[in-house]
C-alpha atoms as a PDB file:
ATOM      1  CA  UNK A   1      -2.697 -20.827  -0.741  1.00  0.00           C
ATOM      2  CA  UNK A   2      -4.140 -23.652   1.051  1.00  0.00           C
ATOM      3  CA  UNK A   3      -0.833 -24.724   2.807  1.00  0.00           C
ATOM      4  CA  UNK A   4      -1.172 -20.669   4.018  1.00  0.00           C
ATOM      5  CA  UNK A   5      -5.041 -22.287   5.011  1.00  0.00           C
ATOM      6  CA  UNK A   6      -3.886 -24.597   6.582  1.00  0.00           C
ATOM      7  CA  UNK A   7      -1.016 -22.888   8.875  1.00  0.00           C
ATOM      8  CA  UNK A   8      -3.765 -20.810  10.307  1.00  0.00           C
ATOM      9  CA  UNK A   9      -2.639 -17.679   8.056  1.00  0.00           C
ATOM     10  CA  UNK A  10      -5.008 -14.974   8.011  1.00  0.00           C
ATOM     11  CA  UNK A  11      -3.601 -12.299   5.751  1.00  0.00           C
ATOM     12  CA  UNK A  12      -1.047 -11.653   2.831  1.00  0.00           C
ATOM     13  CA  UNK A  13       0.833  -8.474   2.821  1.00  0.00           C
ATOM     14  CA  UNK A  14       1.350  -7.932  -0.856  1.00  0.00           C
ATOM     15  CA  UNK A  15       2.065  -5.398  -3.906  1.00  0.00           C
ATOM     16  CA  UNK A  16       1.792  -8.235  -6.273  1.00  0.00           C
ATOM     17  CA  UNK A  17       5.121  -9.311  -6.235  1.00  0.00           C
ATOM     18  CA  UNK A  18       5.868  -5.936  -8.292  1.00  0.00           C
ATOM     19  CA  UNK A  19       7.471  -2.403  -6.933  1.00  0.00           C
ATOM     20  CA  UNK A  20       3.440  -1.092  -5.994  1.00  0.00           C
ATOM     21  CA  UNK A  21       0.167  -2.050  -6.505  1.00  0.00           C
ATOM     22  CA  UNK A  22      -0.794  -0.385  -9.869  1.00  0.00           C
ATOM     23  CA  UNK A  23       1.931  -2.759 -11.547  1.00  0.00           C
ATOM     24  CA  UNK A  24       0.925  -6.296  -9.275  1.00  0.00           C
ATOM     25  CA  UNK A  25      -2.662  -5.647  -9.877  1.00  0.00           C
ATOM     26  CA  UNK A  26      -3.425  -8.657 -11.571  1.00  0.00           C
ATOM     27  CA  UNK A  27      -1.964 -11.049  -9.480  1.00  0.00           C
ATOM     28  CA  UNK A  28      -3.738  -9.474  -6.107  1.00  0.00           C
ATOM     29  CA  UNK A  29      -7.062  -9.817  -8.095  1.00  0.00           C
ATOM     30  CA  UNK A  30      -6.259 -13.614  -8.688  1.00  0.00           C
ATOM     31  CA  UNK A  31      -5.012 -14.030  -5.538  1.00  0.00           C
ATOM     32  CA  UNK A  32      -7.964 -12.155  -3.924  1.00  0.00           C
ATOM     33  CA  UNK A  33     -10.164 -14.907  -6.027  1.00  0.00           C
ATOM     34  CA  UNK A  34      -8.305 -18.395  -5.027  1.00  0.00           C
ATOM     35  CA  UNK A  35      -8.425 -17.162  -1.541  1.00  0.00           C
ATOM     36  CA  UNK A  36     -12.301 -17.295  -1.264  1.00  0.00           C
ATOM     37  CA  UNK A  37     -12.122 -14.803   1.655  1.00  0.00           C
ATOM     38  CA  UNK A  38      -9.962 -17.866   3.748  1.00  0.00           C
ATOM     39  CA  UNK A  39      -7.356 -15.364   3.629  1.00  0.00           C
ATOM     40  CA  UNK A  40      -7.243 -11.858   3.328  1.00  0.00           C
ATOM     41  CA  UNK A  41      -5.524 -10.653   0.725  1.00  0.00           C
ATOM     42  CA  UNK A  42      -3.875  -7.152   1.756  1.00  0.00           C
ATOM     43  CA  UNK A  43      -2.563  -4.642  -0.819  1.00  0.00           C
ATOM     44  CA  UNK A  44      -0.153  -3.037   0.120  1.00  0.00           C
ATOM     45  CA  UNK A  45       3.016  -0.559  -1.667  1.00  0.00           C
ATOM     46  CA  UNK A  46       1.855   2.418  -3.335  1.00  0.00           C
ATOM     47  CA  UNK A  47      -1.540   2.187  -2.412  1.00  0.00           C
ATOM     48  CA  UNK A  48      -3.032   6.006  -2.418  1.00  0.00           C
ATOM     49  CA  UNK A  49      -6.105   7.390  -3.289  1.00  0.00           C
ATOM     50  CA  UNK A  50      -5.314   7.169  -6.675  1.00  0.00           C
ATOM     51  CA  UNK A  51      -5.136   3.253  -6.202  1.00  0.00           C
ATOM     52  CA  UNK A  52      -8.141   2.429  -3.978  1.00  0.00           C
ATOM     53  CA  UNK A  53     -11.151   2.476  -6.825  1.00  0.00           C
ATOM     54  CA  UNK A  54      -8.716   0.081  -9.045  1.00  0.00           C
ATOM     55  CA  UNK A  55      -7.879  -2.143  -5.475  1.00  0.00           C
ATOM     56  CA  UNK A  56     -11.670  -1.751  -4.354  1.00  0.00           C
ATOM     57  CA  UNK A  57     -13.016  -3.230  -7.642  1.00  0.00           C
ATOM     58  CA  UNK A  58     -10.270  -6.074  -7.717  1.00  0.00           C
ATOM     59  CA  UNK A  59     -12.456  -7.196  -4.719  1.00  0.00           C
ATOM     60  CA  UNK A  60      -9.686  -5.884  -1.816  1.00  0.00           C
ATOM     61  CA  UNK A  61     -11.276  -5.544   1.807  1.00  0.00           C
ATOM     62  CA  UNK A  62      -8.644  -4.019   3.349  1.00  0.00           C
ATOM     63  CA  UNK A  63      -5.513  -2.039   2.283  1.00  0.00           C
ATOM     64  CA  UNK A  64      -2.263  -0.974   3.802  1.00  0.00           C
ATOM     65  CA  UNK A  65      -0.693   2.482   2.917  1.00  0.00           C
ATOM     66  CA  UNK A  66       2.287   4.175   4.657  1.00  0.00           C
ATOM     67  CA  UNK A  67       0.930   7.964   3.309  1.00  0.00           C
ATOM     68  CA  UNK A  68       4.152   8.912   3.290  1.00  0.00           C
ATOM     69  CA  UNK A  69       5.011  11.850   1.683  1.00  0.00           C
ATOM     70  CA  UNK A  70       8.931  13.312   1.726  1.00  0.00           C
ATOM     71  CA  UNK A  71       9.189  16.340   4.197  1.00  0.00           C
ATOM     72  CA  UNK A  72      11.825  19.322   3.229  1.00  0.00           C
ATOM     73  CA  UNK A  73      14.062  19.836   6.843  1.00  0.00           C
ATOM     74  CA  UNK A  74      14.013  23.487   8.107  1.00  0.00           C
ATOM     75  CA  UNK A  75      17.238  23.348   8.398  1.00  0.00           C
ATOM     76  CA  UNK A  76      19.868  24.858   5.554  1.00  0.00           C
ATOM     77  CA  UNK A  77      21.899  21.922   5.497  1.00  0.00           C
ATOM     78  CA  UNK A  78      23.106  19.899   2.907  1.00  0.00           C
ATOM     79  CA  UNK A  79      26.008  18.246   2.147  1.00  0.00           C
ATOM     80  CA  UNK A  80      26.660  17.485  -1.304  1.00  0.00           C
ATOM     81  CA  UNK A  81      30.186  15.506  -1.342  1.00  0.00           C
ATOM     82  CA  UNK A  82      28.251  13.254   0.735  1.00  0.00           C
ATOM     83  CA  UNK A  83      24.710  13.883  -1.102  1.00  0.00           C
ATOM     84  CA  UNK A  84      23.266  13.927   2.026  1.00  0.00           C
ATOM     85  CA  UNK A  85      20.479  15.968   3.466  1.00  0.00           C
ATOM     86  CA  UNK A  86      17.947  16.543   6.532  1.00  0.00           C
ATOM     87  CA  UNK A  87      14.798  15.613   4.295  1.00  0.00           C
ATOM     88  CA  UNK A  88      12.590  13.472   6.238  1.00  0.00           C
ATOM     89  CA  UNK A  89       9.451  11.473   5.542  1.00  0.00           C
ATOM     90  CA  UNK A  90       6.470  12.255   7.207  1.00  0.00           C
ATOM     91  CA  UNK A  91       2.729  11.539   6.854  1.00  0.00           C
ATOM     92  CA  UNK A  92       0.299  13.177   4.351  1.00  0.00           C
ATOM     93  CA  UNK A  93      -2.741  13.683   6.136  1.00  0.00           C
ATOM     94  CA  UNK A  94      -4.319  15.051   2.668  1.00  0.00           C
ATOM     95  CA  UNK A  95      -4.226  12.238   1.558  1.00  0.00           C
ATOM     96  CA  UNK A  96      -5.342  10.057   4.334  1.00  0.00           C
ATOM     97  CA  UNK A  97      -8.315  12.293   4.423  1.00  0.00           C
ATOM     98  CA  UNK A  98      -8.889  11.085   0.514  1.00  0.00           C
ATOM     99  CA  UNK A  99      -8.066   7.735   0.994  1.00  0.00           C
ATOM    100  CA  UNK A 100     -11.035   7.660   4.032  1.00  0.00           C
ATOM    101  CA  UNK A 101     -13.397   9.582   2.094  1.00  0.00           C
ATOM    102  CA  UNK A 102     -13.017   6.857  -1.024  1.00  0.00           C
ATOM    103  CA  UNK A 103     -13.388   3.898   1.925  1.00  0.00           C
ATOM    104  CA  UNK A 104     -16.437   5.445   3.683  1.00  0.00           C
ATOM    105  CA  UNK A 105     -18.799   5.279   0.337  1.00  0.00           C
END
C-alpha cells in the first residue's frame, strides 16, 4: 500500500481479489483501513443495491457498478449447434435508481 502511496496512486479498483464484492468483503474492509483515506479503495464487481449497506458500513466512499442486467433480443434467432444467441446486456436503470436512493441518505 505505501509503494501504491508513494507512486502517486489514488484509487484501487477491487472485488477483493474474489469473483464480487459480497465474497472479497473482508479484504476491501482491511484494505479500506491500511489505506487511511491515502488511497481510495473502490469496490467494484457485483456491487448492486443489495451490496451498498454491507460496502457503505465497511467504510467504502465510492463504488463502481456496471448495472448490467442481460437484455432478451427481439429478434427470433437462435442458433443452438452454435449455442449462440442475440441476447445483449444492457443497463438496469431500476436499479441505478436503488443504488442512488441508498447513496443519497
Amino acid at each position: 500500500m505505501q509503494a501504491l502511496i508513494e507512486c502517486g496512486i489514488s484509487r484501487i479498483l477491487t472485488s477483493g481479489q474474489h469473483p464480487n464484492v459480497s465474497e472479497g468483503i473482508g479484504l476491501i474492509q482491511k484494505l479500506i483501513t491500511v489505506a487511511k483515506k491515502e488511497i481510495i479503495i473502490l469496490p467494484g464487481s457485483g456491487v448492486r443495491s443489495a451490496t451498498i449497506p454491507m460496502l457503505m458500513e465497511a467504510g467504502a466512499v465510492e463504488l463502481h457498478s456496471s448495472a448490467r442486467q442481460l437484455v432478451p433480443s427481439k429478434m427470433d434467432y437462435t442458433v443452438h449447434s452454435m449455442n449462440e444467441s442475440l441476447d445483449t446486456w444492457g443497463v438496469d436503470t431500476a436499479e441505478i435508481k436503488a443504488m442512488k436512493a441508498l447513496i443519497s441518505k
